[in-house]
PDB file of N, CA and C in Angstrom:
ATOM      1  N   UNK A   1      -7.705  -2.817   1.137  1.00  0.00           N
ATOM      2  CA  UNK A   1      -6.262  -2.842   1.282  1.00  0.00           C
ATOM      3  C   UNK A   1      -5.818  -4.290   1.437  1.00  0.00           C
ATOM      4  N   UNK A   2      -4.913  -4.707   0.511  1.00  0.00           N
ATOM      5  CA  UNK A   2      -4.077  -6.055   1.006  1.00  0.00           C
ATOM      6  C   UNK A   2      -3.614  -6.438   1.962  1.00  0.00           C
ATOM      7  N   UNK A   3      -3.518  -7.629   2.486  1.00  0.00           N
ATOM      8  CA  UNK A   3      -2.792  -7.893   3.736  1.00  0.00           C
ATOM      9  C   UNK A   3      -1.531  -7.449   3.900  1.00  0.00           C
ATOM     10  N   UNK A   4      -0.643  -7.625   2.910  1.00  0.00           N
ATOM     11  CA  UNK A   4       0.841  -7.199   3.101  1.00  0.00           C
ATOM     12  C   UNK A   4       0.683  -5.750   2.840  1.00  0.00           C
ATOM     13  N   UNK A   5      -0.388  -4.977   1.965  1.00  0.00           N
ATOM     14  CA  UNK A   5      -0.169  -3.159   2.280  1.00  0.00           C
ATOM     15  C   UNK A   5      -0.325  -2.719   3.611  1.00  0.00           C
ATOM     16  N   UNK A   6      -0.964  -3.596   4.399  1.00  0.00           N
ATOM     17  CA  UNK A   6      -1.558  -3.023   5.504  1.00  0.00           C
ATOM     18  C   UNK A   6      -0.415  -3.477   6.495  1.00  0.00           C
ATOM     19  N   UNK A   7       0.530  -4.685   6.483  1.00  0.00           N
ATOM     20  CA  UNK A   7       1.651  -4.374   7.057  1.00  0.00           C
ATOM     21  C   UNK A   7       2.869  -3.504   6.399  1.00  0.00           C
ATOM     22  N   UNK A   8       2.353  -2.679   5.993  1.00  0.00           N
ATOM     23  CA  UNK A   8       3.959  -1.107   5.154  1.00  0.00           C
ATOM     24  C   UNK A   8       4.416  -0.604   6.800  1.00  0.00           C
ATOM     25  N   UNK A   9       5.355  -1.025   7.220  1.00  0.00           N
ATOM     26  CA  UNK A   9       5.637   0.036   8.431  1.00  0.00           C
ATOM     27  C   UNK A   9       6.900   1.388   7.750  1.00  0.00           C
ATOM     28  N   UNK A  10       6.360   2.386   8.403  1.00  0.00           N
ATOM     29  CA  UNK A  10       6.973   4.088   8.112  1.00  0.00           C
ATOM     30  C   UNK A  10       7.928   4.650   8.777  1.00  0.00           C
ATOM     31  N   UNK A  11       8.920   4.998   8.778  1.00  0.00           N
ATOM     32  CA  UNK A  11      10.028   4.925   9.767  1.00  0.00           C
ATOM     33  C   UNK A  11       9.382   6.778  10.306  1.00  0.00           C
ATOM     34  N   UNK A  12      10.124   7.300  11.414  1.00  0.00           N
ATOM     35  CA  UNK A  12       9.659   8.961  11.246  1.00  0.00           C
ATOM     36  C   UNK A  12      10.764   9.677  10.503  1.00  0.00           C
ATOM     37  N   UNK A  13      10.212  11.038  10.350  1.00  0.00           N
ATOM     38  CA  UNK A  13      10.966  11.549   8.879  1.00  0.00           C
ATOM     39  C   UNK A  13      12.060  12.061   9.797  1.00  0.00           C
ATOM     40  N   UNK A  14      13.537  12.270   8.946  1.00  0.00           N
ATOM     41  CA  UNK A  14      14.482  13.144   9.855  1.00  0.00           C
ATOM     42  C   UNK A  14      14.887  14.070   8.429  1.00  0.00           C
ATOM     43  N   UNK A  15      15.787  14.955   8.762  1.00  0.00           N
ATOM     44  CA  UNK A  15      16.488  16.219   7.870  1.00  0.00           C
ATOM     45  C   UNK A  15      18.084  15.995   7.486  1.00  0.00           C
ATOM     46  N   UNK A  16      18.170  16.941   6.846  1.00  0.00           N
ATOM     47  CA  UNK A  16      19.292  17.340   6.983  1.00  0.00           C
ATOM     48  C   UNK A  16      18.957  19.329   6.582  1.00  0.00           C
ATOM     49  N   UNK A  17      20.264  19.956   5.784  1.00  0.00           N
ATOM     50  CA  UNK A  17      20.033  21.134   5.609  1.00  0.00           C
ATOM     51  C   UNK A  17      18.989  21.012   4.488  1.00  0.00           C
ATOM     52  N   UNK A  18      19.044  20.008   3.650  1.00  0.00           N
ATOM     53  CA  UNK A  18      18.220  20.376   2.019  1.00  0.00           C
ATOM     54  C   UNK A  18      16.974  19.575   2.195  1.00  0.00           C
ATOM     55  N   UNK A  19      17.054  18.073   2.734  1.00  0.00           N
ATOM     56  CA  UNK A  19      15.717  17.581   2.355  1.00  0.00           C
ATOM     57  C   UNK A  19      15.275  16.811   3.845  1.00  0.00           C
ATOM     58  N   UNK A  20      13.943  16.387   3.524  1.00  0.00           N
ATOM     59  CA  UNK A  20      13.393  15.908   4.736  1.00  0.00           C
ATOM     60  C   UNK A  20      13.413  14.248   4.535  1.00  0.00           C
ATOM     61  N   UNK A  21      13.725  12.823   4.891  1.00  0.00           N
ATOM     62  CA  UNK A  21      13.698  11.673   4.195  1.00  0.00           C
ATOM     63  C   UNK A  21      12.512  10.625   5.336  1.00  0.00           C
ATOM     64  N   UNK A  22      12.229   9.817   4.996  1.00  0.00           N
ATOM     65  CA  UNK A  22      12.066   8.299   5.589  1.00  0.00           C
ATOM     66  C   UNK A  22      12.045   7.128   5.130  1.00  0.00           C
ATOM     67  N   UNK A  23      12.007   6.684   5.571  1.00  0.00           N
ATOM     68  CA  UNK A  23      12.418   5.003   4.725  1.00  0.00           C
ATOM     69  C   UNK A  23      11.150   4.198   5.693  1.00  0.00           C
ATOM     70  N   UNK A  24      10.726   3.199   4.455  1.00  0.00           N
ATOM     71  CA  UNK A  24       9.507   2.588   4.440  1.00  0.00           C
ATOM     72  C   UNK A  24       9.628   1.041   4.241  1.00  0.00           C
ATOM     73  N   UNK A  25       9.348   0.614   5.002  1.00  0.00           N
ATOM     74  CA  UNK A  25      10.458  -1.371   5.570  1.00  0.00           C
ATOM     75  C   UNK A  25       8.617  -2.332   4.499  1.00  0.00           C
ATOM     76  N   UNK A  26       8.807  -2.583   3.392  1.00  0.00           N
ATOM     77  CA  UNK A  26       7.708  -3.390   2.965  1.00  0.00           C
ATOM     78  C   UNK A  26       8.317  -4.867   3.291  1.00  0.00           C
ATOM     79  N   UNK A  27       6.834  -5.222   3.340  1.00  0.00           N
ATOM     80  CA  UNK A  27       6.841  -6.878   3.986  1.00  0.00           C
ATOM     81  C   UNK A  27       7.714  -7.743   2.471  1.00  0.00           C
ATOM     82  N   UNK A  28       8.536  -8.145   3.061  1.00  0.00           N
ATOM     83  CA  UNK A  28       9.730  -9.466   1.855  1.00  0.00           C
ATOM     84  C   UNK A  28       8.867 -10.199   0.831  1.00  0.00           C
ATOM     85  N   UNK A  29       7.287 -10.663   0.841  1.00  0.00           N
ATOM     86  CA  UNK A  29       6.905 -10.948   0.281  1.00  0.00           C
ATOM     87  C   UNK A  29       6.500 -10.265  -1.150  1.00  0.00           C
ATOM     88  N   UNK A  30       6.276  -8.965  -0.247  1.00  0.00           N
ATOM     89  CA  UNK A  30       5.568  -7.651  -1.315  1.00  0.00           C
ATOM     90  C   UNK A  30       6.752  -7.404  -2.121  1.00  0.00           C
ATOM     91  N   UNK A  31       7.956  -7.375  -1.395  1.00  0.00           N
ATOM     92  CA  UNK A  31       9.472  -6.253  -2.233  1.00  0.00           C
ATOM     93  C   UNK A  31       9.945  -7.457  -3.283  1.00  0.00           C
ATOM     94  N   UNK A  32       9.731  -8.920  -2.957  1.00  0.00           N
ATOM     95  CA  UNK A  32       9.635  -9.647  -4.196  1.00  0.00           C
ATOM     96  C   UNK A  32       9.345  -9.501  -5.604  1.00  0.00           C
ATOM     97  N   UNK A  33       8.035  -9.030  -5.298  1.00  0.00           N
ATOM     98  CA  UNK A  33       7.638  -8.691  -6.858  1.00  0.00           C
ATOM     99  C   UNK A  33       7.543  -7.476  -7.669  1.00  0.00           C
ATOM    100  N   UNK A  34       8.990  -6.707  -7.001  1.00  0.00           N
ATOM    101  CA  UNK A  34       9.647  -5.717  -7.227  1.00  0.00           C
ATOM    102  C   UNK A  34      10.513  -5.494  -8.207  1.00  0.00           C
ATOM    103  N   UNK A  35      10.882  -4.585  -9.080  1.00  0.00           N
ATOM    104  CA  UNK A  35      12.210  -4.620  -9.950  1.00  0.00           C
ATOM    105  C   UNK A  35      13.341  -4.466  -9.162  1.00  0.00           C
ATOM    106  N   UNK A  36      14.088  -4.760  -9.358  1.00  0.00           N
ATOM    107  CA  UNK A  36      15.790  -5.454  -8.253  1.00  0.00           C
ATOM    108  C   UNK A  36      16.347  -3.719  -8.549  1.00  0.00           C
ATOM    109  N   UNK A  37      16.126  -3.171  -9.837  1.00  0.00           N
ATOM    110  CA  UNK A  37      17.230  -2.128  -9.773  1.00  0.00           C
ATOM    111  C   UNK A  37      16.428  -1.217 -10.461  1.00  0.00           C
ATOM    112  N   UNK A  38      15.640  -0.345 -10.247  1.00  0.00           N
ATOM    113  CA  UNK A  38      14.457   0.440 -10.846  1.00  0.00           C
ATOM    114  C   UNK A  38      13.782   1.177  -9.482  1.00  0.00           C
ATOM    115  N   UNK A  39      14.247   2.352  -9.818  1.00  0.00           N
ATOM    116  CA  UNK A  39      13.325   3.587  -8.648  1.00  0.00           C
ATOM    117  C   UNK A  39      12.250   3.223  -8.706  1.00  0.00           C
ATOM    118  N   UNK A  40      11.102   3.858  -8.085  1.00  0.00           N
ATOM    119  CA  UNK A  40       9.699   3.424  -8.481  1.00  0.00           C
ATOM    120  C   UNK A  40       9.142   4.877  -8.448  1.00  0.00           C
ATOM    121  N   UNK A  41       8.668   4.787  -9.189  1.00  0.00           N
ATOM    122  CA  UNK A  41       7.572   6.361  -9.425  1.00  0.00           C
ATOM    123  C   UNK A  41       6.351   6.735  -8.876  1.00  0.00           C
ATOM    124  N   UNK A  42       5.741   7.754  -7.989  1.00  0.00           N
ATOM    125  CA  UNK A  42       4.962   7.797  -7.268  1.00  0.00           C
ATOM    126  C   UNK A  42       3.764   6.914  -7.555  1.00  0.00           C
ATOM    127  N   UNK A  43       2.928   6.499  -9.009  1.00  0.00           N
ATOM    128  CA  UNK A  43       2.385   6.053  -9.246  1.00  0.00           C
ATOM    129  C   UNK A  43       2.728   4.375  -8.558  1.00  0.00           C
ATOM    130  N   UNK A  44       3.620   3.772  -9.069  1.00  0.00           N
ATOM    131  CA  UNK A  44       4.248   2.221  -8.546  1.00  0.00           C
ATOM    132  C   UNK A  44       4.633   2.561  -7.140  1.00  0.00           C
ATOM    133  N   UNK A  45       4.991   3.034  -6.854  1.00  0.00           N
ATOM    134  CA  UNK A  45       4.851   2.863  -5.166  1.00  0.00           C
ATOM    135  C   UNK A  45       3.450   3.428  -4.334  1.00  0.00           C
ATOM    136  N   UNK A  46       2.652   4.308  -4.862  1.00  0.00           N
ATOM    137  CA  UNK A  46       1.302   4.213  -4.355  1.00  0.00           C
ATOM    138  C   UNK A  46       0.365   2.909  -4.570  1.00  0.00           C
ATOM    139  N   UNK A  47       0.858   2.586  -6.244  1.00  0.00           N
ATOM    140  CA  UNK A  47       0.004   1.064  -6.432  1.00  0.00           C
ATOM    141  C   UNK A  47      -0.001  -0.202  -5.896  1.00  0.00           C
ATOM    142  N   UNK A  48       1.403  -0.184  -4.879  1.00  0.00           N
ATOM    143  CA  UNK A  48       1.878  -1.845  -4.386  1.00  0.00           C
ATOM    144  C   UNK A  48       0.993  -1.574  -2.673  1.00  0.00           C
ATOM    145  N   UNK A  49       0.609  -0.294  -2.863  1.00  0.00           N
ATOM    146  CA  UNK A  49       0.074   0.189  -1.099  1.00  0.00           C
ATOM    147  C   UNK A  49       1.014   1.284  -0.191  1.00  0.00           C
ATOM    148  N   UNK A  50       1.979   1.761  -0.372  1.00  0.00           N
ATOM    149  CA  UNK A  50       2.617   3.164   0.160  1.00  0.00           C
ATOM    150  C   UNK A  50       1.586   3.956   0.253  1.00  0.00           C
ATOM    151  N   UNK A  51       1.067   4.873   1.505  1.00  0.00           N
ATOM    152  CA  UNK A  51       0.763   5.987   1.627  1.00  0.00           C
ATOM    153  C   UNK A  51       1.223   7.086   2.506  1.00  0.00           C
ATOM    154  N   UNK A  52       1.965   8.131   1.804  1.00  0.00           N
ATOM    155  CA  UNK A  52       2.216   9.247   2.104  1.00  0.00           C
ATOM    156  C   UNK A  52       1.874  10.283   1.549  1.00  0.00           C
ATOM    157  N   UNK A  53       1.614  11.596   2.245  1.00  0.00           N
ATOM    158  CA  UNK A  53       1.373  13.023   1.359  1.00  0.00           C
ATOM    159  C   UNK A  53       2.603  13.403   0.131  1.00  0.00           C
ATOM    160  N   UNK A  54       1.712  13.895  -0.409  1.00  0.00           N
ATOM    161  CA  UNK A  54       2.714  14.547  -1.827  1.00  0.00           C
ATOM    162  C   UNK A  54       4.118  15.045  -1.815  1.00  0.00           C
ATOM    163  N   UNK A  55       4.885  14.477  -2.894  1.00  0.00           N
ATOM    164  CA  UNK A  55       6.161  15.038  -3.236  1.00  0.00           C
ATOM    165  C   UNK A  55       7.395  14.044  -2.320  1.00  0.00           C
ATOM    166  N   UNK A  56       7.036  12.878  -1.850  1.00  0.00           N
ATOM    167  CA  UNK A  56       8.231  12.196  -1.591  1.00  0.00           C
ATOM    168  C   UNK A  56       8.810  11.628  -2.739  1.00  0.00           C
ATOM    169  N   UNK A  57       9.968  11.396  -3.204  1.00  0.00           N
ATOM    170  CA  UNK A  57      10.773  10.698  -4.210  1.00  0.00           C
ATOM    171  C   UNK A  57      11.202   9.190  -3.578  1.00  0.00           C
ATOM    172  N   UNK A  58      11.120   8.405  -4.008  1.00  0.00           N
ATOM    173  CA  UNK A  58      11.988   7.173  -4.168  1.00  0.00           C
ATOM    174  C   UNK A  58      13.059   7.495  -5.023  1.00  0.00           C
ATOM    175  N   UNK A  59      14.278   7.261  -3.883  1.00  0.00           N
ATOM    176  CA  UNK A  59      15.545   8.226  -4.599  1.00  0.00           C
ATOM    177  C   UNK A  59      16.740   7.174  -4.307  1.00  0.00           C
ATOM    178  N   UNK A  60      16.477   6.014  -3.811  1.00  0.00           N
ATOM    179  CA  UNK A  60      17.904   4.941  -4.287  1.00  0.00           C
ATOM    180  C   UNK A  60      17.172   3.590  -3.270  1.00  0.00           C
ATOM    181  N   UNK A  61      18.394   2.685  -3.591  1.00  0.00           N
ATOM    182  CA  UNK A  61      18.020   1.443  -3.231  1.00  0.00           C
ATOM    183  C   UNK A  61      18.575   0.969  -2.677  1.00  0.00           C
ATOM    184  N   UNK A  62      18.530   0.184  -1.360  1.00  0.00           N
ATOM    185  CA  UNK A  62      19.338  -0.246  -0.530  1.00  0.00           C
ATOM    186  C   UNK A  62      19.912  -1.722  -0.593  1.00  0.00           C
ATOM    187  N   UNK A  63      20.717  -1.702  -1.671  1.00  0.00           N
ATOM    188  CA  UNK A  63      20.789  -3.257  -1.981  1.00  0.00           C
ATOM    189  C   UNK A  63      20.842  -4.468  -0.970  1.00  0.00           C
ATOM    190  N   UNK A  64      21.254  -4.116   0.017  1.00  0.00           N
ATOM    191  CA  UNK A  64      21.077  -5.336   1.293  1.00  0.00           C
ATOM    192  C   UNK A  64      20.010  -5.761   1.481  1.00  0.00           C
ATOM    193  N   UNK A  65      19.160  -4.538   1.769  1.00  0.00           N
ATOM    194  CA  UNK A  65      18.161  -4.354   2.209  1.00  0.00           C
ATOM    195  C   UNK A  65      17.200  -3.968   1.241  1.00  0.00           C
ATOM    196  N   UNK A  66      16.841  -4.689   0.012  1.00  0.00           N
ATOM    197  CA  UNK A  66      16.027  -3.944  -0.831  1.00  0.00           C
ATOM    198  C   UNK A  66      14.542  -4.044  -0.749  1.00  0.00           C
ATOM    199  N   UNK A  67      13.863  -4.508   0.250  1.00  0.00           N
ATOM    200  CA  UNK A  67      12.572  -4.649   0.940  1.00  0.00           C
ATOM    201  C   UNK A  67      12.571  -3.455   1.668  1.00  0.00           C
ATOM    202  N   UNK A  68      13.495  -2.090   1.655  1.00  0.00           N
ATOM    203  CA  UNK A  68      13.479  -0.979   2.765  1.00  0.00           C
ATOM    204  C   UNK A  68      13.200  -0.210   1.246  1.00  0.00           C
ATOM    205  N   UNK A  69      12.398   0.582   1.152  1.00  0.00           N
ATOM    206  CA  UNK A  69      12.575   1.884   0.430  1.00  0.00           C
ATOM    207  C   UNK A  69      12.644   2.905   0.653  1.00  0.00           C
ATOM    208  N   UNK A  70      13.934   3.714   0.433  1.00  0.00           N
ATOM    209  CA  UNK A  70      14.398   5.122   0.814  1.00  0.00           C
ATOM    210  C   UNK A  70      13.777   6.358  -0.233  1.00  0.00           C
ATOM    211  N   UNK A  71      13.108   7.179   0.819  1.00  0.00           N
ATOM    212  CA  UNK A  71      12.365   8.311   0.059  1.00  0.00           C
ATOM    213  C   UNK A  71      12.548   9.645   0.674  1.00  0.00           C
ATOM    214  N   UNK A  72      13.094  11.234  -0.289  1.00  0.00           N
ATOM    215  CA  UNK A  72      13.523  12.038   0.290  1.00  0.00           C
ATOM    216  C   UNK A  72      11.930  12.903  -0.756  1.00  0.00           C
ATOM    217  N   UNK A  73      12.479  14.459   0.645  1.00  0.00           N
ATOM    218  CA  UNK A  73      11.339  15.733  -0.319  1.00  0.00           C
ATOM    219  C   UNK A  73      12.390  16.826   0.107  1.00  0.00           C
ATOM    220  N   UNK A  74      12.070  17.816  -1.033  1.00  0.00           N
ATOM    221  CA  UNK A  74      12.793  19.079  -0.266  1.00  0.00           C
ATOM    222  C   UNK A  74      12.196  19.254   0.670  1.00  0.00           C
ATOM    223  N   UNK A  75      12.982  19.670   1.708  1.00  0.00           N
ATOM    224  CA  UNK A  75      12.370  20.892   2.869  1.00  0.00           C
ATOM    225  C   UNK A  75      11.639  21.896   2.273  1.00  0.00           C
ATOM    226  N   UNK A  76      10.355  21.912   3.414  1.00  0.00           N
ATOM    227  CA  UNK A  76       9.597  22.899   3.060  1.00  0.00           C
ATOM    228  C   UNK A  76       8.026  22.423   1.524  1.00  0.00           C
ATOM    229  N   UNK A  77       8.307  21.428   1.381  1.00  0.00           N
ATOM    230  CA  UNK A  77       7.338  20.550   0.652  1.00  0.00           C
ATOM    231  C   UNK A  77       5.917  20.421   1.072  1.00  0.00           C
ATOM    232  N   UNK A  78       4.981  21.385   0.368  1.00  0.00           N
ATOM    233  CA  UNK A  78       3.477  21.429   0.670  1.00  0.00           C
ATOM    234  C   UNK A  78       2.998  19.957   0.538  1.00  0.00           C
ATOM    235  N   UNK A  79       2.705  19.485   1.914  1.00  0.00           N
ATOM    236  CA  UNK A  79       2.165  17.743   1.851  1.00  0.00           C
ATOM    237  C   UNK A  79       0.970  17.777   0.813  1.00  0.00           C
ATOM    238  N   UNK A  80       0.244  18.974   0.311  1.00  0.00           N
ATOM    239  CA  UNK A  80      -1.210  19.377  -0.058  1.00  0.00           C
ATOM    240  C   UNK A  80      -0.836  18.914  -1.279  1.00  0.00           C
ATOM    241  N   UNK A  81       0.275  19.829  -2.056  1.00  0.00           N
ATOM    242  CA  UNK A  81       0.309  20.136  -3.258  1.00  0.00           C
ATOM    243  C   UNK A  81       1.691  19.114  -4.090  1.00  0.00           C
ATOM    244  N   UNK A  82       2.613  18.843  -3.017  1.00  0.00           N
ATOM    245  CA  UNK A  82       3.957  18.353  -3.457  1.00  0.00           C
ATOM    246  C   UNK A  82       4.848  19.072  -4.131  1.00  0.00           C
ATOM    247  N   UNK A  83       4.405  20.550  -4.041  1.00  0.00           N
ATOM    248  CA  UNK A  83       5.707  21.835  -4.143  1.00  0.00           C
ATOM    249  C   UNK A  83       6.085  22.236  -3.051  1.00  0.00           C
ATOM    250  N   UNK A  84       7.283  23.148  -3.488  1.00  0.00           N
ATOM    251  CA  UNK A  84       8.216  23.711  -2.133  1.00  0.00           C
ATOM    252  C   UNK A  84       7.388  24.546  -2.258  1.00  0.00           C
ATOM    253  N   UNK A  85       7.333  25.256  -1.055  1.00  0.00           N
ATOM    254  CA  UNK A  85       6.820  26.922  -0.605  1.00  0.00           C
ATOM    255  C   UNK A  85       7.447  27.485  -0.298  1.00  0.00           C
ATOM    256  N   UNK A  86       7.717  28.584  -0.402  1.00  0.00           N
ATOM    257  CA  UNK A  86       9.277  29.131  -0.150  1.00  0.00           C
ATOM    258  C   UNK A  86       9.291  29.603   1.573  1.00  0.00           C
ATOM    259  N   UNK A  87       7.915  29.901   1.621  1.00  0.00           N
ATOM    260  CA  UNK A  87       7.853  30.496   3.347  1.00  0.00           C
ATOM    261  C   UNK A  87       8.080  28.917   4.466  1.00  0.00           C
ATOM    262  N   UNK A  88       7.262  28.066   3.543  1.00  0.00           N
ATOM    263  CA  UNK A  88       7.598  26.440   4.485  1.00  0.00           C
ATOM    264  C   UNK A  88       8.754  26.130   4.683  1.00  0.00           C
ATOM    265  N   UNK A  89       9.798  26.348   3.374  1.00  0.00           N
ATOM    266  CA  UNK A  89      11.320  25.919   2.826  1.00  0.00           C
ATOM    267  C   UNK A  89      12.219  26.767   3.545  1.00  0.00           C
ATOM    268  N   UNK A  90      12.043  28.135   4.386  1.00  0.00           N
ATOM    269  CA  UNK A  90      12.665  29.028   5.107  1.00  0.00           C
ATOM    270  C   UNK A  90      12.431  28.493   6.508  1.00  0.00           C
ATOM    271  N   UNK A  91      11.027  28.147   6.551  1.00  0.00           N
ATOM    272  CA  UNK A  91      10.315  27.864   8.536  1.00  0.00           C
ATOM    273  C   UNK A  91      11.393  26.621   8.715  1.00  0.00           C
ATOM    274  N   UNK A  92      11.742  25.485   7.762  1.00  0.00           N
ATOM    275  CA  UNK A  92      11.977  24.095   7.921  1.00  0.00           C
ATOM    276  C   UNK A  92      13.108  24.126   7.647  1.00  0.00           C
ATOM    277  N   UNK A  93      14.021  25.360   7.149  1.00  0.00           N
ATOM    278  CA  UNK A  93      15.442  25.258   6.976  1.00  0.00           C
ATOM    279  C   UNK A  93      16.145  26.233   8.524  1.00  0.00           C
ATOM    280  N   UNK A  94      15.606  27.038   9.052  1.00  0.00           N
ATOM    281  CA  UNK A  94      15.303  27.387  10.166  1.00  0.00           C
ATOM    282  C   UNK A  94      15.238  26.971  11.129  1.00  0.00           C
ATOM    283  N   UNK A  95      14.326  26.031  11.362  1.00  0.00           N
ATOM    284  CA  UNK A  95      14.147  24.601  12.102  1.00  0.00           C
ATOM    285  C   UNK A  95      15.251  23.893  12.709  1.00  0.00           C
ATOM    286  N   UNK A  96      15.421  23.236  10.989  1.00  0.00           N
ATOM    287  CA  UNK A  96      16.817  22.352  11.311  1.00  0.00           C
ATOM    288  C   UNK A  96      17.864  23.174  11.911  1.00  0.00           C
ATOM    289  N   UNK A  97      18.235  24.343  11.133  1.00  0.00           N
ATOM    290  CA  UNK A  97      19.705  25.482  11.745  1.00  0.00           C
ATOM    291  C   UNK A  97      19.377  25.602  13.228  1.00  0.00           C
ATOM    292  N   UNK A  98      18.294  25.658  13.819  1.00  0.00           N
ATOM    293  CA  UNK A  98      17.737  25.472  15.286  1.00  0.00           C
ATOM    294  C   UNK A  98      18.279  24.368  16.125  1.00  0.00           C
ATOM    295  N   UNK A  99      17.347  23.926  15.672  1.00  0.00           N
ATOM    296  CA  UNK A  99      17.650  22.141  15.962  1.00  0.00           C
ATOM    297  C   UNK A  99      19.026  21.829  16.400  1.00  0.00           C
ATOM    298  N   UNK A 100      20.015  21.901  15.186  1.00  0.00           N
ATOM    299  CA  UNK A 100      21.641  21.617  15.485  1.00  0.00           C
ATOM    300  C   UNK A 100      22.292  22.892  16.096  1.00  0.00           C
ATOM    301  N   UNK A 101      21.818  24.123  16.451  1.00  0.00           N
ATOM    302  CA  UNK A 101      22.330  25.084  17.559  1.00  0.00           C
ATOM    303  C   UNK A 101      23.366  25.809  15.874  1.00  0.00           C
ATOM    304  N   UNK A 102      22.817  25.943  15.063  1.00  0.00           N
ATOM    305  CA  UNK A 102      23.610  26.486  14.011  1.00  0.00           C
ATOM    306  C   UNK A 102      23.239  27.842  13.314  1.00  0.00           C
ATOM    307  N   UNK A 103      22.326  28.121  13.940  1.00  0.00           N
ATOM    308  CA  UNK A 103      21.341  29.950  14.006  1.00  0.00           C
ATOM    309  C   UNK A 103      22.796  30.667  14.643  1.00  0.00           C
ATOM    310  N   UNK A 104      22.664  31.696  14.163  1.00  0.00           N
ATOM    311  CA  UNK A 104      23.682  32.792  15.001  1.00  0.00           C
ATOM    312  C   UNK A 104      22.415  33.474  15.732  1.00  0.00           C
ATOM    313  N   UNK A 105      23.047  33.865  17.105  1.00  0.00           N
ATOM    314  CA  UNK A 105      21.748  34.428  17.846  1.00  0.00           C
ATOM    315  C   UNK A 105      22.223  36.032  17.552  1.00  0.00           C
TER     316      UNK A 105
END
């Protein structure tokens, strides 16, 4: 592992109703030799040193901040496989309706 992969710090994941996200702060040196306006595809962001389980998207760019990369999954996203499961996608939509007191009891 490179010196700058091995500083990738991982923010923790939060929700909303549809997807689960985190954002991933790469060292200024690394996000340099980056394309300025180009998603990156699981392949290019596993290759610069990102590691996470299956099915996160790199899904926009934070132009201020473009050394931060923002990455969402549906809820309910098998880390195994990087599909939804529909029983995971119910437990984790559930969850959240929990979570914010939005379940009818």
């Amino acid at each position: 592992m490179s010196s700058s992969a091995s500083r990738i710090e991982y923010s923790e994941k939060y929700a909303d109703e549809a997807n689960e996200y985190r954002h991933v702060i790469l060292p200024k040196e690394l996000s340099k030799t980056l394309p300025k306006s180009k998603l990156l595809s699981e392949d290019e962001w596993r290759r610069i040193g990102v590691q996470q389980s299956r099915g996160w998207e790199h899904y926009a760019i934070h132009r201020p901040e473009p050394h931060i990369l923002l990455f969402r999954r549906a809820l309910g996203t098998d880390p195994q496989s990087g599909r939804v499961d529909p029983e995971l996608e119910r437990q984790a939509r559930d969850e959240y309706k929990n979570q914010f007191g939005l379940l009818r009891k």
